[in-house]
Protein backbone atom coordinates (compact mmCIF):
# COMPACT_ATOMS: atom_id res chain seq x y z
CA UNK A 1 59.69 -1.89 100.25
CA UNK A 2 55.85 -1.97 100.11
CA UNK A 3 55.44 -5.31 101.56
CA UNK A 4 57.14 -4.18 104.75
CA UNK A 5 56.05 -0.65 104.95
CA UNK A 6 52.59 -2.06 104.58
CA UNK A 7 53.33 -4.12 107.57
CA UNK A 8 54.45 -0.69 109.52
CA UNK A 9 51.27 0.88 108.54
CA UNK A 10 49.35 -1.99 110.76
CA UNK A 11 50.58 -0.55 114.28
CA UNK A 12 49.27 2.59 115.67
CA UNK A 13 50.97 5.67 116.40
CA UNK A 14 52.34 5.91 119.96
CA UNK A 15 54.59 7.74 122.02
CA UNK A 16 55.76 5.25 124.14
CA UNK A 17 55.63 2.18 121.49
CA UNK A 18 55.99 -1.29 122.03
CA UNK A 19 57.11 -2.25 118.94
CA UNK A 20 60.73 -1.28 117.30
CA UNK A 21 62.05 -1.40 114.04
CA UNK A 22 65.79 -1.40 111.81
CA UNK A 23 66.04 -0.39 108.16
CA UNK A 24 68.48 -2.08 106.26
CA UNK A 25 68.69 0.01 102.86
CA UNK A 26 71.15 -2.56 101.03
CA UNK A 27 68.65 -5.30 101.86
CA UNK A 28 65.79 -3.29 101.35
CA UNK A 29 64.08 -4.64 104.29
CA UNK A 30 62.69 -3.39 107.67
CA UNK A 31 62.83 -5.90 110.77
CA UNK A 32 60.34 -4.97 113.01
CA UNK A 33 60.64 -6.32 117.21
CA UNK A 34 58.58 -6.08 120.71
CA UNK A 35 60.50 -4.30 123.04
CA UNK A 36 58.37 -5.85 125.56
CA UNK A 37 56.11 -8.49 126.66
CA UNK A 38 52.99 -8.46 124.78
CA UNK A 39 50.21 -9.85 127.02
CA UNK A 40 46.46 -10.52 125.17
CA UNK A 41 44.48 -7.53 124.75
CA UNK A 42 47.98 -5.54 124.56
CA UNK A 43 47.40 -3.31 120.89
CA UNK A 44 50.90 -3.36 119.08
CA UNK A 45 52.03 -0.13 118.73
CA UNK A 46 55.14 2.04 117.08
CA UNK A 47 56.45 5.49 117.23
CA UNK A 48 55.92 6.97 113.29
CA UNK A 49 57.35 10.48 114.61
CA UNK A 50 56.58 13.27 116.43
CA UNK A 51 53.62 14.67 116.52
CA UNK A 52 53.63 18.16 114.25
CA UNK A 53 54.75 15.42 111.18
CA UNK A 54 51.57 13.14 112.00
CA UNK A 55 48.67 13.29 109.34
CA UNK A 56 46.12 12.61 111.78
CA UNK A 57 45.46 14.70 115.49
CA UNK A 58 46.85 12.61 118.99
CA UNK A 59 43.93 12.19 121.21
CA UNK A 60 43.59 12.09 124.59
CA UNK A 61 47.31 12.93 125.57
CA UNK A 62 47.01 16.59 124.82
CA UNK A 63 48.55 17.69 128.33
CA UNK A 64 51.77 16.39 126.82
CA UNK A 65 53.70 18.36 124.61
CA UNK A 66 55.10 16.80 121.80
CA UNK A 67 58.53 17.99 122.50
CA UNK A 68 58.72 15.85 125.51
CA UNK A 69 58.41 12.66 123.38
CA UNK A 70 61.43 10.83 124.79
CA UNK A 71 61.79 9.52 121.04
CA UNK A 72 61.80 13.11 119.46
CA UNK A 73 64.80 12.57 117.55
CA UNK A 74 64.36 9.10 115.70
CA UNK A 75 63.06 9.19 112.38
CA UNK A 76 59.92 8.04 111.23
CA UNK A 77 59.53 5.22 108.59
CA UNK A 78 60.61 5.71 105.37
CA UNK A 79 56.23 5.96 104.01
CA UNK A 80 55.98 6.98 100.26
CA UNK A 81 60.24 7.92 100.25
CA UNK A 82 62.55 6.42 98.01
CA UNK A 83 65.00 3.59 99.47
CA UNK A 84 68.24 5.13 98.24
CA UNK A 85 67.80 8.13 99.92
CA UNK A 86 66.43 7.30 103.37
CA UNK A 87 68.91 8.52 106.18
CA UNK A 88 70.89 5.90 108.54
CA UNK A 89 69.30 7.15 111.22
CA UNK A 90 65.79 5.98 110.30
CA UNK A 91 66.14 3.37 113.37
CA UNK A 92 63.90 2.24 116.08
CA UNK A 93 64.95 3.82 118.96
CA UNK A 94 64.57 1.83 121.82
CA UNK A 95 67.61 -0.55 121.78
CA UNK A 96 68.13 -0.55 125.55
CA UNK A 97 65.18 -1.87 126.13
CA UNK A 98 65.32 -5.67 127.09
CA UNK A 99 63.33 -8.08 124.85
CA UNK A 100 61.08 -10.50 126.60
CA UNK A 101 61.56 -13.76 125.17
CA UNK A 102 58.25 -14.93 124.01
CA UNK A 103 57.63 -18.78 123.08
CA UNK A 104 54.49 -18.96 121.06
CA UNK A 105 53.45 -20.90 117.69
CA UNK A 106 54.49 -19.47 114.67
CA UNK A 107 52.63 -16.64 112.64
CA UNK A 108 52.72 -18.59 109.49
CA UNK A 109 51.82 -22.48 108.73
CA UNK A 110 53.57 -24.31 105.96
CA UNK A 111 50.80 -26.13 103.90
CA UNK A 112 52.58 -27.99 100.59
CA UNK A 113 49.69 -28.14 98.16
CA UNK A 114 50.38 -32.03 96.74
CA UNK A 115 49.86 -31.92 92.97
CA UNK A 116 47.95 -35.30 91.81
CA UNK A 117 51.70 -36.66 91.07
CA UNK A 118 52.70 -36.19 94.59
CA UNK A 119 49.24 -37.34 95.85
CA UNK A 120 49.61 -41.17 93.88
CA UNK A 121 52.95 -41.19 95.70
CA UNK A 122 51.65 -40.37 98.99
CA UNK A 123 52.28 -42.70 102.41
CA UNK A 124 50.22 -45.49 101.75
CA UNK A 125 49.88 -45.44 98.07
CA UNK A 126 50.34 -48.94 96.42
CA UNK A 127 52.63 -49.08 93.22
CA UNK A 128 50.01 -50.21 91.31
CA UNK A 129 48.11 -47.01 91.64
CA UNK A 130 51.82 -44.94 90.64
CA UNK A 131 51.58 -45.38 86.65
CA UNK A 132 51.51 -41.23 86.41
CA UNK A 133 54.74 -41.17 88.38
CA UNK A 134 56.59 -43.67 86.41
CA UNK A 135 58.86 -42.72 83.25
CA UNK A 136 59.61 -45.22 80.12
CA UNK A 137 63.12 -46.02 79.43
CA UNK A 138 65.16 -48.44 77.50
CA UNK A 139 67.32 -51.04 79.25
CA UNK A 140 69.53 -53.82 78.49
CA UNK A 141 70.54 -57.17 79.90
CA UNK A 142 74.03 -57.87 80.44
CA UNK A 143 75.27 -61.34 80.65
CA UNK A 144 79.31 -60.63 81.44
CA UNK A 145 79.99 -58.51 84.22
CA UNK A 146 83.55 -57.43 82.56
CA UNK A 147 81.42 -55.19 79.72
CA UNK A 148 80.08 -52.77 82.23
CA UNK A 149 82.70 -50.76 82.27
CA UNK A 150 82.43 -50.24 78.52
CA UNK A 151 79.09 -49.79 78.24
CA UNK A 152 79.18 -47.32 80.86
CA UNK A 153 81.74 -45.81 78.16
CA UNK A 154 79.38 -45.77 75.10
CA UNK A 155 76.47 -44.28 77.57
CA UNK A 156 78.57 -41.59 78.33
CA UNK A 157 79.66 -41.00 74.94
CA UNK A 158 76.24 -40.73 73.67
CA UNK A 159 74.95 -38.04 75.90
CA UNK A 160 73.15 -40.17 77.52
CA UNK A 161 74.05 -39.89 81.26
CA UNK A 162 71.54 -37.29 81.91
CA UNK A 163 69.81 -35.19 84.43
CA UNK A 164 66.28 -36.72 84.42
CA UNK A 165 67.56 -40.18 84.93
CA UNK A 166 70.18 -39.08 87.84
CA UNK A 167 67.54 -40.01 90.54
CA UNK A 168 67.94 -43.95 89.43
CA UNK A 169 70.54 -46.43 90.13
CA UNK A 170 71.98 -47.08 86.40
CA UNK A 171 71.89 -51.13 87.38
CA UNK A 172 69.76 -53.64 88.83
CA UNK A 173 70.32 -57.27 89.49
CA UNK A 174 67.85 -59.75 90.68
CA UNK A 175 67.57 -62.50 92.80
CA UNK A 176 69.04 -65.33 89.88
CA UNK A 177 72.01 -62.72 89.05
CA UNK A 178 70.89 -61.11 86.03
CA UNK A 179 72.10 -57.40 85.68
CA UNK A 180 70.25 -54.82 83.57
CA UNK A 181 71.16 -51.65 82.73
CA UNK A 182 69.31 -48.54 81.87
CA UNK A 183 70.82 -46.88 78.43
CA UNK A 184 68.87 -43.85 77.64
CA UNK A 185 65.22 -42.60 78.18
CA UNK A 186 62.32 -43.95 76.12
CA UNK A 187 61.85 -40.39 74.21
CA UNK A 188 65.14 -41.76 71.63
CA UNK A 189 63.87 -43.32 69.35
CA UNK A 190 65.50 -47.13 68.84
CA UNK A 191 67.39 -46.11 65.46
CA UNK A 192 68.94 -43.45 67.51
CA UNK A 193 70.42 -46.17 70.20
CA UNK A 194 74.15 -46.58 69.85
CA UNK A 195 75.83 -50.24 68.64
CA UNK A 196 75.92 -52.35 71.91
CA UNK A 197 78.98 -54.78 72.12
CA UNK A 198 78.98 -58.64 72.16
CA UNK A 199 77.24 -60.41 75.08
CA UNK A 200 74.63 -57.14 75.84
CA UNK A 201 70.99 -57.96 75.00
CA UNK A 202 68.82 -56.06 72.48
CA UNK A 203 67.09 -52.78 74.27
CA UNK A 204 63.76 -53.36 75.04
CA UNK A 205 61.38 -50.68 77.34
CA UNK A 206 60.33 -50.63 80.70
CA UNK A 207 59.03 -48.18 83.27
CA UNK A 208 60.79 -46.90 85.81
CA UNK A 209 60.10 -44.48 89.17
CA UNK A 210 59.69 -40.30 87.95
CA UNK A 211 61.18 -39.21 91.12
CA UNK A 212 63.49 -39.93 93.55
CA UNK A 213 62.46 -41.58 96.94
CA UNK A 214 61.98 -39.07 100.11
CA UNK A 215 60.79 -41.71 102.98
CA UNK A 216 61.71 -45.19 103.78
CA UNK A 217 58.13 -46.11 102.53
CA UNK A 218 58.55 -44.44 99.02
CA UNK A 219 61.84 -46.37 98.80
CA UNK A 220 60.56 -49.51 99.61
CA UNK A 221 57.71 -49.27 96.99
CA UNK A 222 59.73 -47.63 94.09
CA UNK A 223 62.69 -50.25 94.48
CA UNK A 224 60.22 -53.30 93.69
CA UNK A 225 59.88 -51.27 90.12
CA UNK A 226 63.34 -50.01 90.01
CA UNK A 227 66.18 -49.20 92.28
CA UNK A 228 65.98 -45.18 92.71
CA UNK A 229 68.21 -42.92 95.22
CA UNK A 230 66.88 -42.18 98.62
CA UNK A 231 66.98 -38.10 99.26
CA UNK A 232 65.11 -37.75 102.79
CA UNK A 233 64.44 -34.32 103.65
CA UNK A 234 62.02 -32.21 106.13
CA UNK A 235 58.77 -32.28 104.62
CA UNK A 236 56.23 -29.61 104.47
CA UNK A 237 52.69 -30.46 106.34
CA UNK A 238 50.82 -32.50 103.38
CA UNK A 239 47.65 -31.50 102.41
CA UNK A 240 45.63 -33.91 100.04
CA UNK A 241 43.14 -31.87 98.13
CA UNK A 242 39.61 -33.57 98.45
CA UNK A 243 36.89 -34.35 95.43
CA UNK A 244 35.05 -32.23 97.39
CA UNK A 245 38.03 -29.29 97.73
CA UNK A 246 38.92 -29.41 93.94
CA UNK A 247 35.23 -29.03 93.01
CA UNK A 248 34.48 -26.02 95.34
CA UNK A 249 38.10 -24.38 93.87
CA UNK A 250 36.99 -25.31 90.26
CA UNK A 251 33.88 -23.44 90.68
CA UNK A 252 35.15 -20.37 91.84
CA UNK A 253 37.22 -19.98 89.45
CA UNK A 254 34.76 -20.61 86.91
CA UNK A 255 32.80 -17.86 88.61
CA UNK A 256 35.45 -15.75 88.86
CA UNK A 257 36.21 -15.79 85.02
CA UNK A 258 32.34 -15.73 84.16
CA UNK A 259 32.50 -12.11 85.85
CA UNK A 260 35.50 -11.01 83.79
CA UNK A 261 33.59 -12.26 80.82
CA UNK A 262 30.75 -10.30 81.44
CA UNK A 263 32.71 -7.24 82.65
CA UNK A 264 34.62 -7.40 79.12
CA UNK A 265 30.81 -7.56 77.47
CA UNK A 266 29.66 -4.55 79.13
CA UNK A 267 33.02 -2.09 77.98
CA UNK A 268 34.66 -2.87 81.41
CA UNK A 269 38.31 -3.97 82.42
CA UNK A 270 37.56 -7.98 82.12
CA UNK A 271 38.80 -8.67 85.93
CA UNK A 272 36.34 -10.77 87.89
CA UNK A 273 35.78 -11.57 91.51
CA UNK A 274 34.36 -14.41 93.56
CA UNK A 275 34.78 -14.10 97.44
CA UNK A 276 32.77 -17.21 99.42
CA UNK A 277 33.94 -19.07 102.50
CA UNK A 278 35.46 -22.10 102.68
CA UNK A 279 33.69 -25.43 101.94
CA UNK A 280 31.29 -26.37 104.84
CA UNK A 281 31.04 -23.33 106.12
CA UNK A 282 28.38 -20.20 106.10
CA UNK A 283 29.19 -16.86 105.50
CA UNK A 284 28.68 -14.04 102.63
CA UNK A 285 29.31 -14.43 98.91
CA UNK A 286 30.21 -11.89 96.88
CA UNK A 287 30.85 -11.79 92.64
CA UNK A 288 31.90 -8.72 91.05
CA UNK A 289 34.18 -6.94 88.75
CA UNK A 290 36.30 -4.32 88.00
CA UNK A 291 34.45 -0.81 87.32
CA UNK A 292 36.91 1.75 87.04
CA UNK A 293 35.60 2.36 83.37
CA UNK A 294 32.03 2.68 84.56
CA UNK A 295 32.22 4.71 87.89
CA UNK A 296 35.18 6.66 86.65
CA UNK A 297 36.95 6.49 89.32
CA UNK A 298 41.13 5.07 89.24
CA UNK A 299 40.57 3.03 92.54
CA UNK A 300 37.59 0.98 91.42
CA UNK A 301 39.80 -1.97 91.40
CA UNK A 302 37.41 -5.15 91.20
CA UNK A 303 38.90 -6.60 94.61
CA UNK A 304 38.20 -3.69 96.34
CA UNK A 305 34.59 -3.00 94.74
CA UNK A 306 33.93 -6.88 96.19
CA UNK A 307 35.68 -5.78 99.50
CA UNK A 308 32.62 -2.66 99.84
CA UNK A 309 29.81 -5.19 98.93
CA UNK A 310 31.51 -7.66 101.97
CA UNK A 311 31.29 -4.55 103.94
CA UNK A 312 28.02 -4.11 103.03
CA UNK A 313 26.99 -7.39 103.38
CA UNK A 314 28.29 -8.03 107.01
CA UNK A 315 26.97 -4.66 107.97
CA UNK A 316 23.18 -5.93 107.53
CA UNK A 317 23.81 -8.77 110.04
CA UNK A 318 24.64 -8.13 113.15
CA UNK A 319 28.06 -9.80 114.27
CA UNK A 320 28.24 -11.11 117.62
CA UNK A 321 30.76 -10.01 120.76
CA UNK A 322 33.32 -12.54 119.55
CA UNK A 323 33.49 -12.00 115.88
CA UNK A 324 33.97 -8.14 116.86
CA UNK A 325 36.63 -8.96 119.41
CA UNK A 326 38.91 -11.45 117.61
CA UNK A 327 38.35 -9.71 113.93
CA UNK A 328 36.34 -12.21 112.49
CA UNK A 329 34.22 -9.93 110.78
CA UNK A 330 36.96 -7.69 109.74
CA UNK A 331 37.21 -6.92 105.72
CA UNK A 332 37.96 -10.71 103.86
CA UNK A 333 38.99 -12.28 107.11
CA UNK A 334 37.90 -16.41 107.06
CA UNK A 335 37.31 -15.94 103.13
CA UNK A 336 38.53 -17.39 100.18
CA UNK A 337 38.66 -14.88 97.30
CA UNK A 338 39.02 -15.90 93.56
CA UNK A 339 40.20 -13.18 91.07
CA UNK A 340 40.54 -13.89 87.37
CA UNK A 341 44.08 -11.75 87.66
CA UNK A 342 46.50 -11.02 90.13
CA UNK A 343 45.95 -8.39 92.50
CA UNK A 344 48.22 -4.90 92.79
CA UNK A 345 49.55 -4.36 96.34
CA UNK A 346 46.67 -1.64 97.31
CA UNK A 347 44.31 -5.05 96.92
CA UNK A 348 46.21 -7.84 98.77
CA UNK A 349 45.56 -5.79 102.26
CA UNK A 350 41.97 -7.65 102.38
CA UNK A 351 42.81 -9.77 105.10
CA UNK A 352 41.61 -12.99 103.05
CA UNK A 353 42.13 -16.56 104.35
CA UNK A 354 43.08 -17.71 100.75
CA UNK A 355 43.72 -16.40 97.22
């Protein structure tokens, strides 16, 4: 529950909210909902409770008494309780409220990160460049059409109708009718390789396509190398990592680990930091480490040690009327942050652009 009752903690306390919410305890999940329109400048805010159970004084709405809340009876969220024993009741309250429908882009972009296989097999890609994306297996040529069916047989028998080969059509024929077959992968050795019955060639090695085809394109390439199954599907927004990307990543992390290095030289926790913005663009650079050990202090995580010296940082300069308004300036947001380990929950809320 500490991903969404994180989320919860984002909107401010209100009496008359604007933003509901439903605990479902076998789920384990909250679903949080406008129970309004939500126009730009509008601050997203939910009812936590009333206000003798608050941990922090209402102000400006002290003519009201909190016993008028209209929502006095709902419960507030379930912060720092156990799941199995929050109440049914913990609901939002404001069900009869209609829900604007609002038609906007969504919160979240799918980006598929293309590993360097899935790059050489990218739209556009000729075969020749595909040689890390093709597989070595051993084939045969059959001359009689009426010994398919038993060599099918002794393929089967062998174990050798497997997973990593289900993406390719088991026969191809060219254009002067000769039919070869694919027996087993390359990785058994030719000692291994079963007796092969009268009129089928001696095995011999080719390569083949790794995957299976997902576009018309990657079929039409692949099936000049081998016939391979066609598996279209919906496709994530491809992004290509640069020379230029892949060097900038690389040397964060190299920071990020020289930091941890160091740390573990000096008698700290060896957990390094490197926060800087994205390539081509200006902003503040941080590197850092954990000191718990050295300040004495539990909380001295290293992300949120570089989180202070961002703080710091941005404090010295400045930031102009429409950094302050959109949150540009706000904790990590806009930077990329590279940590030599992976963060606890308290140091994901940094409001990066990228771990």
């Amino acid at each position: 529950m500490a991903l969404p009752l994180g989320l919860g903690s984002i909107f401010n306390h209100a009496r008359e909210p604007n933003v509901s919410y439903r605990l479902d305890k076998k789920a384990k999940t909250i679903e949080y909902t406008t129970t309004k329109q939500i126009d730009i400048g509008d601050e997203l805010c939910i009812y936590y409770g009333s206000d003798d159970k608050l941990w922090f004084p209402m102000q400006g709405d002290s003519a009201i008494h909190p016993r008028s809340s209209p929502h006095e009876e709902s419960e507030p969220l379930p912060f720092g309780l156990p799941v199995d024993i929050e109440d049914d009741s913990m609901n939002g309250t404001l069900k009869n409220n209609p829900v604007a429908p609002i038609t906007t882009k969504p919160l979240f972009e799918i980006v598929k990160m293309l590993s360097q296989e899935e790059q050489e097999e990218a739209t556009g890609m000729p075969i020749t460049t595909m040689k890390p994306n093709q597989v070595d297996v051993w084939v045969v040529d059959v001359t009689i059409s009426s010994l398919m069916k038993s060599l099918m047989n002794i393929i089967k028998k062998n174990g050798f109708d497997t997973d990593e080969l289900k993406h390719l059509k088991r026969l191809k024929s060219d254009c002067t009718g000769k039919k070869t077959m694919i027996v087993t992968s390359a990785d058994t050795p030719e000692a291994l390789l079963p007796q092969l019955p009268n009129g089928v060639g001696s095995p011999y090695v080719i390569q083949v396509p790794k995957r299976v085809a997902n576009s018309q394109e990657q079929l039409a390439r692949k099936n000049t190398l081998w016939p391979v199954n066609y598996n279209p599907r919906i496709l994530a927004d491809e992004h290509v990592w640069s020379p230029e990307e892949i060097g900038w990543l690389k040397s964060g992390i190299d920071v990020a680990f020289g930091a941890a290095l160091q740390a573990k030289d000096a008698g700290e926790l060896p957990i390094g930091v490197h926060i800087k913005p994205p390539p081509g663009e200006i902003g503040p650079v941080v590197t850092t480490c954990d000191a718990r050990q050295a300040s004495g202090h539990p909380l001295r995580h290293a992300a949120q040690v570089a989180v202070r010296q961002i703080a710091e940082l941005r404090s010295r300069i400045e930031a102009d009327a429409a950094e302050r308004r959109n949150g540009a300036a706000y904790l990590l947001t806009g930077l990329t942050i590279f940590m030599s380990h992976e963060p606890c929950i308290m140091c994901t809320h940094g409001g990066n652009r990228r771990l």
